[in-house]
ModelCIF file with pLDDT and N, C-alpha, C, O atoms, coordinates in Angstrom:
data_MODEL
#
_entry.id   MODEL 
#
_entity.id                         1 
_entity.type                       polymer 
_entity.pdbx_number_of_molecules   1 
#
_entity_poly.entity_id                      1 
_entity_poly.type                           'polypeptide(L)' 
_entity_poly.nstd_linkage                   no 
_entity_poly.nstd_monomer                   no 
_entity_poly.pdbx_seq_one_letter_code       
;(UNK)(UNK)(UNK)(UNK)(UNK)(UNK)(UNK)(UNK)(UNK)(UNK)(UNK)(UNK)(UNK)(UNK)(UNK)(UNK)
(UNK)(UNK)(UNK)(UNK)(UNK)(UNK)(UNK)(UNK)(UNK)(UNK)(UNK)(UNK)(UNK)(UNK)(UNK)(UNK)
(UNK)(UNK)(UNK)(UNK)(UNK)(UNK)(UNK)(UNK)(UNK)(UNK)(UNK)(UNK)(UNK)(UNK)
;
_entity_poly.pdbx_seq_one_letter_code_can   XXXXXXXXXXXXXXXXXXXXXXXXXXXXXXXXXXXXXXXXXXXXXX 
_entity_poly.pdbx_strand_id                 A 
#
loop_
_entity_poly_seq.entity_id 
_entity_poly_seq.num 
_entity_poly_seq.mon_id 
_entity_poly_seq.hetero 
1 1  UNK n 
1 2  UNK n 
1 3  UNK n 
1 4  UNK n 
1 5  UNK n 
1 6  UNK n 
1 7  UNK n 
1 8  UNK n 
1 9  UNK n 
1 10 UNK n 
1 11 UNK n 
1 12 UNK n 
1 13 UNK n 
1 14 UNK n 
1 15 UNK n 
1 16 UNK n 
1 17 UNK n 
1 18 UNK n 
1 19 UNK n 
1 20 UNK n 
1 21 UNK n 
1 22 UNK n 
1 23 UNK n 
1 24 UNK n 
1 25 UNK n 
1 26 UNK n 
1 27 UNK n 
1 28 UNK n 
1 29 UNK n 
1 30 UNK n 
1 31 UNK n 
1 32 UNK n 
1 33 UNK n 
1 34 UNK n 
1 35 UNK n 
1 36 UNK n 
1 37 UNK n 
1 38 UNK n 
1 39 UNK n 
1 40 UNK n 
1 41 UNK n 
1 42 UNK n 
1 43 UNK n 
1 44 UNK n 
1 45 UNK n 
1 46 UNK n 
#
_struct_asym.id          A 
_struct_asym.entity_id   1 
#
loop_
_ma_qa_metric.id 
_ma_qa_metric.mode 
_ma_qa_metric.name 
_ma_qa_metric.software_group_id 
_ma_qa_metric.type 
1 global pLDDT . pLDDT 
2 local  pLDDT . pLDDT 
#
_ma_qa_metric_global.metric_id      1 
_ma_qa_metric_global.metric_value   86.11 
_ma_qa_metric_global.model_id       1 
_ma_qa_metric_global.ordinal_id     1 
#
loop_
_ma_qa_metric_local.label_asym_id 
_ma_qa_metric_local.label_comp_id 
_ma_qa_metric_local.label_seq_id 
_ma_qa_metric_local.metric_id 
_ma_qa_metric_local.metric_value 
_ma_qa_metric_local.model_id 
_ma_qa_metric_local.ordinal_id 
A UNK 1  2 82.00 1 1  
A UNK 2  2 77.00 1 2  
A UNK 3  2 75.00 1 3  
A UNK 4  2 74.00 1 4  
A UNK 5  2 84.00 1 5  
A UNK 6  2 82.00 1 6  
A UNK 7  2 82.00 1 7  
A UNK 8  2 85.00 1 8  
A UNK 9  2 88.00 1 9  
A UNK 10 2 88.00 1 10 
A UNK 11 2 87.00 1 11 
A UNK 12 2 90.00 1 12 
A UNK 13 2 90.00 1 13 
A UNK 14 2 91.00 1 14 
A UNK 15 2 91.00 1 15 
A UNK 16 2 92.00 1 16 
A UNK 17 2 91.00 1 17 
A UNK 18 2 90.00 1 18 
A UNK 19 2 93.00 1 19 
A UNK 20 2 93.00 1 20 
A UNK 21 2 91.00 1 21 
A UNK 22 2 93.00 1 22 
A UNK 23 2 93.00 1 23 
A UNK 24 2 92.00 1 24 
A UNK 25 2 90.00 1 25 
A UNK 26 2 90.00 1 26 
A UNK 27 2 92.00 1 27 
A UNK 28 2 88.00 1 28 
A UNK 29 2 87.00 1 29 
A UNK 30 2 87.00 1 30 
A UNK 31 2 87.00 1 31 
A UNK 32 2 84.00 1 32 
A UNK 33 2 84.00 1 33 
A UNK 34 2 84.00 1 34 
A UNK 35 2 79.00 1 35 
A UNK 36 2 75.00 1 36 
A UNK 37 2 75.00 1 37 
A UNK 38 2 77.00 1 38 
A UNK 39 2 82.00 1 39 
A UNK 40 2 81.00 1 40 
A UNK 41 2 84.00 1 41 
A UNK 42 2 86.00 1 42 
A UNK 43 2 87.00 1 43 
A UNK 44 2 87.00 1 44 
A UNK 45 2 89.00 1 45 
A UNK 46 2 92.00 1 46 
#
loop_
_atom_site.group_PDB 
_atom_site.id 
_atom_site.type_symbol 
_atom_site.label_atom_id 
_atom_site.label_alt_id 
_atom_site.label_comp_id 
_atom_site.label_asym_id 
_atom_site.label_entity_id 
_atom_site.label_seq_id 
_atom_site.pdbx_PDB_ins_code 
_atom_site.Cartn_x 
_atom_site.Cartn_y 
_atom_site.Cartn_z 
_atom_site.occupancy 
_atom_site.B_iso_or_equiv 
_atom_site.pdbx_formal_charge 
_atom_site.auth_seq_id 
_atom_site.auth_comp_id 
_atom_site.auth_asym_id 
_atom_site.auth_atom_id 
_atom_site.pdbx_PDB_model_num 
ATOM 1   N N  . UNK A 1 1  ? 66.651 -95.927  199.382 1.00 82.00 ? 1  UNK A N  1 
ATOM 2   C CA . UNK A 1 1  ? 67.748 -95.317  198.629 1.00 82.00 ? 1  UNK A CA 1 
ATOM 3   C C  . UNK A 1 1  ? 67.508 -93.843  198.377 1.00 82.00 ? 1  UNK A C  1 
ATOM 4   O O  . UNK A 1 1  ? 67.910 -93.264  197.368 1.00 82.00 ? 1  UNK A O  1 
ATOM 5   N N  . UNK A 1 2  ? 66.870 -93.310  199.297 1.00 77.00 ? 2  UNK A N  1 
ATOM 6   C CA . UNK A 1 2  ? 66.520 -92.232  199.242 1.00 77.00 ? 2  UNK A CA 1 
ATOM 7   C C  . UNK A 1 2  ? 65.634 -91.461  197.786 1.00 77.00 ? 2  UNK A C  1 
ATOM 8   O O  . UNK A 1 2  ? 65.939 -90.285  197.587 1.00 77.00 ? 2  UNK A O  1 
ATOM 9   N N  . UNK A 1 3  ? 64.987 -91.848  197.184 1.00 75.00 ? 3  UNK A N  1 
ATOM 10  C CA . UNK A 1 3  ? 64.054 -91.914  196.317 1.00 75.00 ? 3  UNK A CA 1 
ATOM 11  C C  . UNK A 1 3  ? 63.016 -91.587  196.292 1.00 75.00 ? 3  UNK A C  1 
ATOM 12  O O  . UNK A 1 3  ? 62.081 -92.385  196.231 1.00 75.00 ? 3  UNK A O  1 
ATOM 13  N N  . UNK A 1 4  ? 62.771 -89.361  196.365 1.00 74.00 ? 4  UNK A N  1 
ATOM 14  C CA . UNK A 1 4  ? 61.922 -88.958  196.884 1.00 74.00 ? 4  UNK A CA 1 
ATOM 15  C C  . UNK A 1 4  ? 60.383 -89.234  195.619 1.00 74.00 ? 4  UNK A C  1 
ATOM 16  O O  . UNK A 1 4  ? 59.208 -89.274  195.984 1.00 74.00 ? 4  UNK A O  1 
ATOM 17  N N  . UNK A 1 5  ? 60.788 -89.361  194.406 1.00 84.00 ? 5  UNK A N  1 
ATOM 18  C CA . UNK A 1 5  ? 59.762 -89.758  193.747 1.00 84.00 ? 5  UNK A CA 1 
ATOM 19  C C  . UNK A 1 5  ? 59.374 -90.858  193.911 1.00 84.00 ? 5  UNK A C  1 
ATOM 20  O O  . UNK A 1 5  ? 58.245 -91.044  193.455 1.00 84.00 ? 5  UNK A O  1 
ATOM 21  N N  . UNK A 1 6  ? 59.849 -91.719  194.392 1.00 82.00 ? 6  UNK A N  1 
ATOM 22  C CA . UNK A 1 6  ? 58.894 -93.278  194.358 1.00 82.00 ? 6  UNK A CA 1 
ATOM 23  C C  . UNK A 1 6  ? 57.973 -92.806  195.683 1.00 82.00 ? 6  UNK A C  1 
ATOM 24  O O  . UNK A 1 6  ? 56.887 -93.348  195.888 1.00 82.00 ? 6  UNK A O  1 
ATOM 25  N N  . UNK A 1 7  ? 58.506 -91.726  196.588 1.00 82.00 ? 7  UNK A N  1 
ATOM 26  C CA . UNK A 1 7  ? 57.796 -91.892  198.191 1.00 82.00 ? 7  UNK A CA 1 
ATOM 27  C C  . UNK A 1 7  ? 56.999 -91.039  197.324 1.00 82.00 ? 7  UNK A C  1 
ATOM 28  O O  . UNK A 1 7  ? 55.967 -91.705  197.252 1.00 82.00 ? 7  UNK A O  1 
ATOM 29  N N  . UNK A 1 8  ? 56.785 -89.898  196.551 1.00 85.00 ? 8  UNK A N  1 
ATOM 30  C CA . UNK A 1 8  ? 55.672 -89.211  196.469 1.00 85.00 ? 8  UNK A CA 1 
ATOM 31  C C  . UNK A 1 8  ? 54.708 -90.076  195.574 1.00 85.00 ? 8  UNK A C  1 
ATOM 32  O O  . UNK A 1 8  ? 53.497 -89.903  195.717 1.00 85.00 ? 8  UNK A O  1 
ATOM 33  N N  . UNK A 1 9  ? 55.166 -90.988  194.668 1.00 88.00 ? 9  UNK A N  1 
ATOM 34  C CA . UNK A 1 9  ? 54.618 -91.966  193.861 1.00 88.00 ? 9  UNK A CA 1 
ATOM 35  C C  . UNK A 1 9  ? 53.210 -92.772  194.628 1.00 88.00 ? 9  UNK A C  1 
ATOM 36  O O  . UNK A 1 9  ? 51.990 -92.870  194.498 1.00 88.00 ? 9  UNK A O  1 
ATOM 37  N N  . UNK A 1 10 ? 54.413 -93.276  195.556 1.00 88.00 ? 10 UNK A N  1 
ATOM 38  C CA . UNK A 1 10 ? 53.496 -94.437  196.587 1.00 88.00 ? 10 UNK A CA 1 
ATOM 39  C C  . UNK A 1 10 ? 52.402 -93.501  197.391 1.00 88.00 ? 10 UNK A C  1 
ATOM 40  O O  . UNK A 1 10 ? 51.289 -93.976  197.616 1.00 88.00 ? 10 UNK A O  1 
ATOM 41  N N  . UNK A 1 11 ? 52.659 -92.465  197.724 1.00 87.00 ? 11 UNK A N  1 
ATOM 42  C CA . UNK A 1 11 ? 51.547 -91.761  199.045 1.00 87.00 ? 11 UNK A CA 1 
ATOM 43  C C  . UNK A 1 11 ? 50.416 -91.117  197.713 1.00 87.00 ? 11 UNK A C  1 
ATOM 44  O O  . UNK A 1 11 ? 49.262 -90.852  198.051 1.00 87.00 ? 11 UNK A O  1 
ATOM 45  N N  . UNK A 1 12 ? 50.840 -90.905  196.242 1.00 90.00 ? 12 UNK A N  1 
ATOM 46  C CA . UNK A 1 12 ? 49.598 -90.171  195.377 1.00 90.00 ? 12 UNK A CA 1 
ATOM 47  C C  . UNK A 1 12 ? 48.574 -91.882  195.022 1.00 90.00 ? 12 UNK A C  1 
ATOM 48  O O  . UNK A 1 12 ? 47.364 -91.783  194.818 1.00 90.00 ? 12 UNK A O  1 
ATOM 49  N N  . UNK A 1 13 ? 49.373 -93.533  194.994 1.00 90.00 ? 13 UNK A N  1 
ATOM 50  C CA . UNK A 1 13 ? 48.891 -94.256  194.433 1.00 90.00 ? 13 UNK A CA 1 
ATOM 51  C C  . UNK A 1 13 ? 47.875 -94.556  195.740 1.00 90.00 ? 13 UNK A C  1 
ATOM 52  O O  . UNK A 1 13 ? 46.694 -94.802  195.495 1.00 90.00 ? 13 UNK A O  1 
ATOM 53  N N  . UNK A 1 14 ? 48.381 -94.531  197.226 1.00 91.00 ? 14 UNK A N  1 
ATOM 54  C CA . UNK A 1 14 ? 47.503 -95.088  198.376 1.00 91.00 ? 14 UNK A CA 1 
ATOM 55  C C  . UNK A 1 14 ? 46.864 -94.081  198.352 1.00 91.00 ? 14 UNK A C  1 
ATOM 56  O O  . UNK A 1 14 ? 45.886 -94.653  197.871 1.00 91.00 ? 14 UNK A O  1 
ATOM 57  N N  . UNK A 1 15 ? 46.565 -93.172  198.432 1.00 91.00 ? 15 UNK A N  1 
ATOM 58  C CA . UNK A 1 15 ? 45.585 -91.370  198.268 1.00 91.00 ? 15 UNK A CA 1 
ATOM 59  C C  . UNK A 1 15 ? 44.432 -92.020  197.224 1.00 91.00 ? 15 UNK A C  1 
ATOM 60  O O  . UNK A 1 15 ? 43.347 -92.530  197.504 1.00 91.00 ? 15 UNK A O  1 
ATOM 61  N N  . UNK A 1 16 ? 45.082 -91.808  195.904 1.00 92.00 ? 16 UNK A N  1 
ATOM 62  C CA . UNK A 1 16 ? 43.949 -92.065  195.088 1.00 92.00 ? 16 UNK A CA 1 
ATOM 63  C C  . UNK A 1 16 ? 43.384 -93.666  195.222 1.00 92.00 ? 16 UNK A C  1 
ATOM 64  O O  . UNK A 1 16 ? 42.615 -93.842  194.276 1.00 92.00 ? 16 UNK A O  1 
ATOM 65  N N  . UNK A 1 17 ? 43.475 -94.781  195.972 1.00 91.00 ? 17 UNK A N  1 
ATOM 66  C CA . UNK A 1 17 ? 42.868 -95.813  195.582 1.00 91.00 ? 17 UNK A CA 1 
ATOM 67  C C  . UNK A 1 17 ? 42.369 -95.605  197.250 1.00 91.00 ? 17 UNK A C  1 
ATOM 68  O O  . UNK A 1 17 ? 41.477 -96.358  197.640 1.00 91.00 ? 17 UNK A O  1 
ATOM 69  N N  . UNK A 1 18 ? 42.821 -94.807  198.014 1.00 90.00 ? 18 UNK A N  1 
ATOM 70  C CA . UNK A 1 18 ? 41.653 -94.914  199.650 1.00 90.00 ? 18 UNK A CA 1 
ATOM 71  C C  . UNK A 1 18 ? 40.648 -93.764  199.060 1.00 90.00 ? 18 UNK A C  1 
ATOM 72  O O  . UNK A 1 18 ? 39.498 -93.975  199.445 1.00 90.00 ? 18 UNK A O  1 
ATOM 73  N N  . UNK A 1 19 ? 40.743 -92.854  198.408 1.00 93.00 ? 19 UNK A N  1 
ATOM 74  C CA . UNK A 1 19 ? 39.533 -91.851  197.569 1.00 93.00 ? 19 UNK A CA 1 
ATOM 75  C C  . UNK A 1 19 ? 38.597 -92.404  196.854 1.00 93.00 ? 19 UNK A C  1 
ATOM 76  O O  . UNK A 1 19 ? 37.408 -92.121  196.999 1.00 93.00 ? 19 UNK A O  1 
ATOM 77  N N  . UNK A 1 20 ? 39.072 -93.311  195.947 1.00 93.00 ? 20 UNK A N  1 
ATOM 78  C CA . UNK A 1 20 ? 38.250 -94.586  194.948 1.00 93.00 ? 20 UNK A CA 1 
ATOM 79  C C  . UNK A 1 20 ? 37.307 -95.022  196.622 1.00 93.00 ? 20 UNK A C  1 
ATOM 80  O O  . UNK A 1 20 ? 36.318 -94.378  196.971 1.00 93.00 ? 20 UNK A O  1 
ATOM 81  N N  . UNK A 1 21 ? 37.693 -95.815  197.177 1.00 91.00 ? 21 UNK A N  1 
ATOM 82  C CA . UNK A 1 21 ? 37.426 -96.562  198.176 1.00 91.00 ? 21 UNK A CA 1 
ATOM 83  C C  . UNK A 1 21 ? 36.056 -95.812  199.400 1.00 91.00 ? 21 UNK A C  1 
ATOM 84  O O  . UNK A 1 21 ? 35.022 -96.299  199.857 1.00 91.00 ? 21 UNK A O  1 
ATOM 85  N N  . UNK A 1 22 ? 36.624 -94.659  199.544 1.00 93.00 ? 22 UNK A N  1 
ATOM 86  C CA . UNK A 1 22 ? 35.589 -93.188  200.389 1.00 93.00 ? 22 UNK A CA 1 
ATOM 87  C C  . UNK A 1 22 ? 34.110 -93.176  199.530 1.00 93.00 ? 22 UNK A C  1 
ATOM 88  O O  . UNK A 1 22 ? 32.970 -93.341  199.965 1.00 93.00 ? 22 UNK A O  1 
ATOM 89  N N  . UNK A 1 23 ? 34.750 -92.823  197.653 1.00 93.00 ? 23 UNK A N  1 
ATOM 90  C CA . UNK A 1 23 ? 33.506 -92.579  196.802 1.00 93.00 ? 23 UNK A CA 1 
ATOM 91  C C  . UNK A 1 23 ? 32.301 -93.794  196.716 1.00 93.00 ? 23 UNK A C  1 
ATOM 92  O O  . UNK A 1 23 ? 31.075 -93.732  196.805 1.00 93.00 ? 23 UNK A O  1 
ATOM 93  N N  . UNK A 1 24 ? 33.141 -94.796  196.525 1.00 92.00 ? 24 UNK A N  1 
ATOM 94  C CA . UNK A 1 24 ? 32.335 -95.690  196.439 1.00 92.00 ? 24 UNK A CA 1 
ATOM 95  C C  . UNK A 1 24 ? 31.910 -96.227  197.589 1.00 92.00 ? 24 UNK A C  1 
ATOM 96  O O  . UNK A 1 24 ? 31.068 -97.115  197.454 1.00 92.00 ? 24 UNK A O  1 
ATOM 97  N N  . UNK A 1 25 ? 32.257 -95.940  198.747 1.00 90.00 ? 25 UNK A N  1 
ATOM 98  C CA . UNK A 1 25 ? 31.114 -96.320  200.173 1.00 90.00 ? 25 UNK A CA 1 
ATOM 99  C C  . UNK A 1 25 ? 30.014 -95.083  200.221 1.00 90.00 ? 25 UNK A C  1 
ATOM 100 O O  . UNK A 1 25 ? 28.951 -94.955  200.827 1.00 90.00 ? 25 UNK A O  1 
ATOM 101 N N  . UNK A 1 26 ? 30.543 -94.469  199.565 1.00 90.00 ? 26 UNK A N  1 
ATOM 102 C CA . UNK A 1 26 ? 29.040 -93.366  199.718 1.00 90.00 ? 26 UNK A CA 1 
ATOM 103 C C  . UNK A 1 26 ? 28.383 -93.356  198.551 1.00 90.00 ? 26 UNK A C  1 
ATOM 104 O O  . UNK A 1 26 ? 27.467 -92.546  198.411 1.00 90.00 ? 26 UNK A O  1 
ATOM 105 N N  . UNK A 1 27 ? 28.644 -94.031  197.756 1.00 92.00 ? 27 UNK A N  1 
ATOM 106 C CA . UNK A 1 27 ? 27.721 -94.460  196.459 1.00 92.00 ? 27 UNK A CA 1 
ATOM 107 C C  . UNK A 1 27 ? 27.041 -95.576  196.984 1.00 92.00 ? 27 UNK A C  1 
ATOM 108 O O  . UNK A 1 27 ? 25.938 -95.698  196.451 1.00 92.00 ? 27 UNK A O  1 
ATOM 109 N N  . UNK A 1 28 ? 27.302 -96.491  197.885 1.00 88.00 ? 28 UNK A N  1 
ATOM 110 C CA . UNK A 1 28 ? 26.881 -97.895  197.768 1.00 88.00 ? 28 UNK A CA 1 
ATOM 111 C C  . UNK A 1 28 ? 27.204 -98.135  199.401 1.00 88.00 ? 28 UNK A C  1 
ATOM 112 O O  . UNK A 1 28 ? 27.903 -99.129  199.596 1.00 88.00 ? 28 UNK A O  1 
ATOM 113 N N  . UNK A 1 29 ? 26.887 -97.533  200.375 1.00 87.00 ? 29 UNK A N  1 
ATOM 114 C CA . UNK A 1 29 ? 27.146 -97.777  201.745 1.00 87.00 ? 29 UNK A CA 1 
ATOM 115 C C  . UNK A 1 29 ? 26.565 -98.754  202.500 1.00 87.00 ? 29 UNK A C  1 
ATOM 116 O O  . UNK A 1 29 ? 27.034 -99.368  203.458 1.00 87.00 ? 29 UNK A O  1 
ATOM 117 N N  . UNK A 1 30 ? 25.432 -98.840  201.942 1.00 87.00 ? 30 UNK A N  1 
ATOM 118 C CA . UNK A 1 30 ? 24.230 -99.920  202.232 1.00 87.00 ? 30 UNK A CA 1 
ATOM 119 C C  . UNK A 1 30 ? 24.636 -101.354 201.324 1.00 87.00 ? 30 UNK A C  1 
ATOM 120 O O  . UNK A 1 30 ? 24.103 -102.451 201.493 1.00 87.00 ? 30 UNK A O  1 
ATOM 121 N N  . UNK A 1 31 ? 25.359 -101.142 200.655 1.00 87.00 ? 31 UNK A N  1 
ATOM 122 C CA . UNK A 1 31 ? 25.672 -102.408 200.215 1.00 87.00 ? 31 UNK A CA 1 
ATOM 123 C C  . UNK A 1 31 ? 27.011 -102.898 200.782 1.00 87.00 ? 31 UNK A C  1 
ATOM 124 O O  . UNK A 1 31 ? 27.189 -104.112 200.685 1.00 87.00 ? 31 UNK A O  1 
ATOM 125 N N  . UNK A 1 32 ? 27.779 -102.330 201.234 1.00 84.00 ? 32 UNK A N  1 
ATOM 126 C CA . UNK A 1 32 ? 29.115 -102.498 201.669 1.00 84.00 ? 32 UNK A CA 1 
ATOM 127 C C  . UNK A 1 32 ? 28.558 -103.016 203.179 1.00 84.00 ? 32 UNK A C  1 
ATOM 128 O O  . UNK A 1 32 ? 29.069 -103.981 203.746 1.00 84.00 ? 32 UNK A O  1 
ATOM 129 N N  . UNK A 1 33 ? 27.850 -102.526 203.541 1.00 84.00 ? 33 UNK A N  1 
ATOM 130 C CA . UNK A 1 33 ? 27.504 -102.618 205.152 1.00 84.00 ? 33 UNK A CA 1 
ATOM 131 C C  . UNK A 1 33 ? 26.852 -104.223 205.259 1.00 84.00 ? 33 UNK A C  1 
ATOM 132 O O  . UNK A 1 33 ? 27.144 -105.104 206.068 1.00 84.00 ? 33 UNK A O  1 
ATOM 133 N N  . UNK A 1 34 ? 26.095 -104.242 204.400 1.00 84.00 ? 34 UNK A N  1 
ATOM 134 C CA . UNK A 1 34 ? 25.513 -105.683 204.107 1.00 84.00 ? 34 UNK A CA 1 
ATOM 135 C C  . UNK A 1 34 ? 26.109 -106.403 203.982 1.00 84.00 ? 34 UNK A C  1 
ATOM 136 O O  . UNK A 1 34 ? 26.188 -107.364 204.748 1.00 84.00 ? 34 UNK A O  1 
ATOM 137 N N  . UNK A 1 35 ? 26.977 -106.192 202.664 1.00 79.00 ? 35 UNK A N  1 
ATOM 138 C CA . UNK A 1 35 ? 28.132 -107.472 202.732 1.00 79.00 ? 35 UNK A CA 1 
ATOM 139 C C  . UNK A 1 35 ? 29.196 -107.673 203.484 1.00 79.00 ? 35 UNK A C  1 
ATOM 140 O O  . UNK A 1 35 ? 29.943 -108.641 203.342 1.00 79.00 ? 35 UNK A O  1 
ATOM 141 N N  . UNK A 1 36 ? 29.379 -106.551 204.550 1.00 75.00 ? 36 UNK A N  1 
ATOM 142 C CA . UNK A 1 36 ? 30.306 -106.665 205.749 1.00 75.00 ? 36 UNK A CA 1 
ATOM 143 C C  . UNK A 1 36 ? 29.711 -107.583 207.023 1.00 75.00 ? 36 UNK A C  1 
ATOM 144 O O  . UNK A 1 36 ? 30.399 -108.234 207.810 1.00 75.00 ? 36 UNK A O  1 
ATOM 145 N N  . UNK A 1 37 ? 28.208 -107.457 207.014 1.00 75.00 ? 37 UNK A N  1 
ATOM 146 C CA . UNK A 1 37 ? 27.617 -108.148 208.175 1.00 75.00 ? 37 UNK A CA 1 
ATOM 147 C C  . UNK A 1 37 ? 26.697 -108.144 208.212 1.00 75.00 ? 37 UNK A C  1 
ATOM 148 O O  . UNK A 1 37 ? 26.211 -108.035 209.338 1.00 75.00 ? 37 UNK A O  1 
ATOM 149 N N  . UNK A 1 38 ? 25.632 -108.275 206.871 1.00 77.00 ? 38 UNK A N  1 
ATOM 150 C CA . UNK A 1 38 ? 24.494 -109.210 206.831 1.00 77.00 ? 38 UNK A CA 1 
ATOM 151 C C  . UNK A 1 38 ? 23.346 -107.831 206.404 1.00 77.00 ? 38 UNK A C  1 
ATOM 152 O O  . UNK A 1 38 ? 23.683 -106.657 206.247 1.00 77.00 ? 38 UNK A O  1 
ATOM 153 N N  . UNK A 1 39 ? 22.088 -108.342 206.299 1.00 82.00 ? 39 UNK A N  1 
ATOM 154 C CA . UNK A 1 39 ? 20.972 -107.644 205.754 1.00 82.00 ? 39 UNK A CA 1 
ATOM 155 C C  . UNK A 1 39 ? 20.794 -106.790 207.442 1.00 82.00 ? 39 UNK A C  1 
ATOM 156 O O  . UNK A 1 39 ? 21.071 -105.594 207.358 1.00 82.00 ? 39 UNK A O  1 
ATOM 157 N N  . UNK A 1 40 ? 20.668 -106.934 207.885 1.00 81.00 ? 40 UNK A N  1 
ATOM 158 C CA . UNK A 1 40 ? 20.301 -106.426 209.651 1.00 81.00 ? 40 UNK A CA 1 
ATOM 159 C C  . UNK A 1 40 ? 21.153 -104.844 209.667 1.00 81.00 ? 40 UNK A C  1 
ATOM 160 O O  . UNK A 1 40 ? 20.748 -103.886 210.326 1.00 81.00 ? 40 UNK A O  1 
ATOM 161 N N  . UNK A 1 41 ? 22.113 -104.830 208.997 1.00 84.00 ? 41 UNK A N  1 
ATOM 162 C CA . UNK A 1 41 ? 23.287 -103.351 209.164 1.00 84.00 ? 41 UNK A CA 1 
ATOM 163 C C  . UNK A 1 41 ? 23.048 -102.749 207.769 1.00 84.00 ? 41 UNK A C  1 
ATOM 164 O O  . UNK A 1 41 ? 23.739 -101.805 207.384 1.00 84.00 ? 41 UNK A O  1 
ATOM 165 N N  . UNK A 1 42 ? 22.233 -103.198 207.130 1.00 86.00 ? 42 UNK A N  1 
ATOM 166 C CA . UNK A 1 42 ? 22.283 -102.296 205.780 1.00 86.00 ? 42 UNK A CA 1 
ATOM 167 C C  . UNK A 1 42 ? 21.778 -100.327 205.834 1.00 86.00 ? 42 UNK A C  1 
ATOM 168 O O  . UNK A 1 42 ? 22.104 -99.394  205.099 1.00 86.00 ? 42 UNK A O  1 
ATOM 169 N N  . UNK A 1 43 ? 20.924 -100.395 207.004 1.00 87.00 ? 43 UNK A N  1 
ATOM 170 C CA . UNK A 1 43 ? 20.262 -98.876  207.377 1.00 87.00 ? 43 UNK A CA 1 
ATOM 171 C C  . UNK A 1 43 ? 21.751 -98.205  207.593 1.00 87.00 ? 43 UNK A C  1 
ATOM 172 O O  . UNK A 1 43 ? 21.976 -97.122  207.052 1.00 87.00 ? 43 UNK A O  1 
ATOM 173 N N  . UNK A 1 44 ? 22.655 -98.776  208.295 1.00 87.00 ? 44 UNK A N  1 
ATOM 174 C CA . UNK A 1 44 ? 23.934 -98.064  208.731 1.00 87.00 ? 44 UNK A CA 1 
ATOM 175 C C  . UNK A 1 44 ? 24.643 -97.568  207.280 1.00 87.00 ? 44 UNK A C  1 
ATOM 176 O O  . UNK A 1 44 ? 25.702 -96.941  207.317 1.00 87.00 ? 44 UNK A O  1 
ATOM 177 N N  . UNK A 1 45 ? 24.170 -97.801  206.358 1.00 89.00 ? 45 UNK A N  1 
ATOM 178 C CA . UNK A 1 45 ? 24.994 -97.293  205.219 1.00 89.00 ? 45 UNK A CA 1 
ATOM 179 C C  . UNK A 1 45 ? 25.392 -96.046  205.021 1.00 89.00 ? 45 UNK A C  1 
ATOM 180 O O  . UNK A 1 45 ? 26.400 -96.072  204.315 1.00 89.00 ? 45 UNK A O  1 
ATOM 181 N N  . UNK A 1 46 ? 25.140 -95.157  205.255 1.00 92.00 ? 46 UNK A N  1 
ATOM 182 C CA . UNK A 1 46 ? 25.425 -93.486  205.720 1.00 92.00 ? 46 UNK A CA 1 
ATOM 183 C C  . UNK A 1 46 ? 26.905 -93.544  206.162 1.00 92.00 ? 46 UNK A C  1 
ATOM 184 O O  . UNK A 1 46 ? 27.470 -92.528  206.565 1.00 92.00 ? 46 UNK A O  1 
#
């Protein structure tokens, strides 16, 4: 309905929760990597 604030709404809410998402793989990369596919990929955390 042409509703340029909900589109700028939606692209600031997916922005800030894929930013949340960036910070915290580089806080905890080695743990994300692990629990993606085991103790063997945890060095890949970088």
């Amino acid at each position: 309905r042409q509703d340029g604030r909900t589109r700028r709404a939606a692209w600031a809410v997916v922005g800030a929760c894929g930013a949340a998402l960036v910070i915290t793989s580089a806080l905890a990369g080695g743990l994300a990597f692990r629990l993606a596919g085991g103790q063997d990929y945890a060095a890949l955390g970088r």
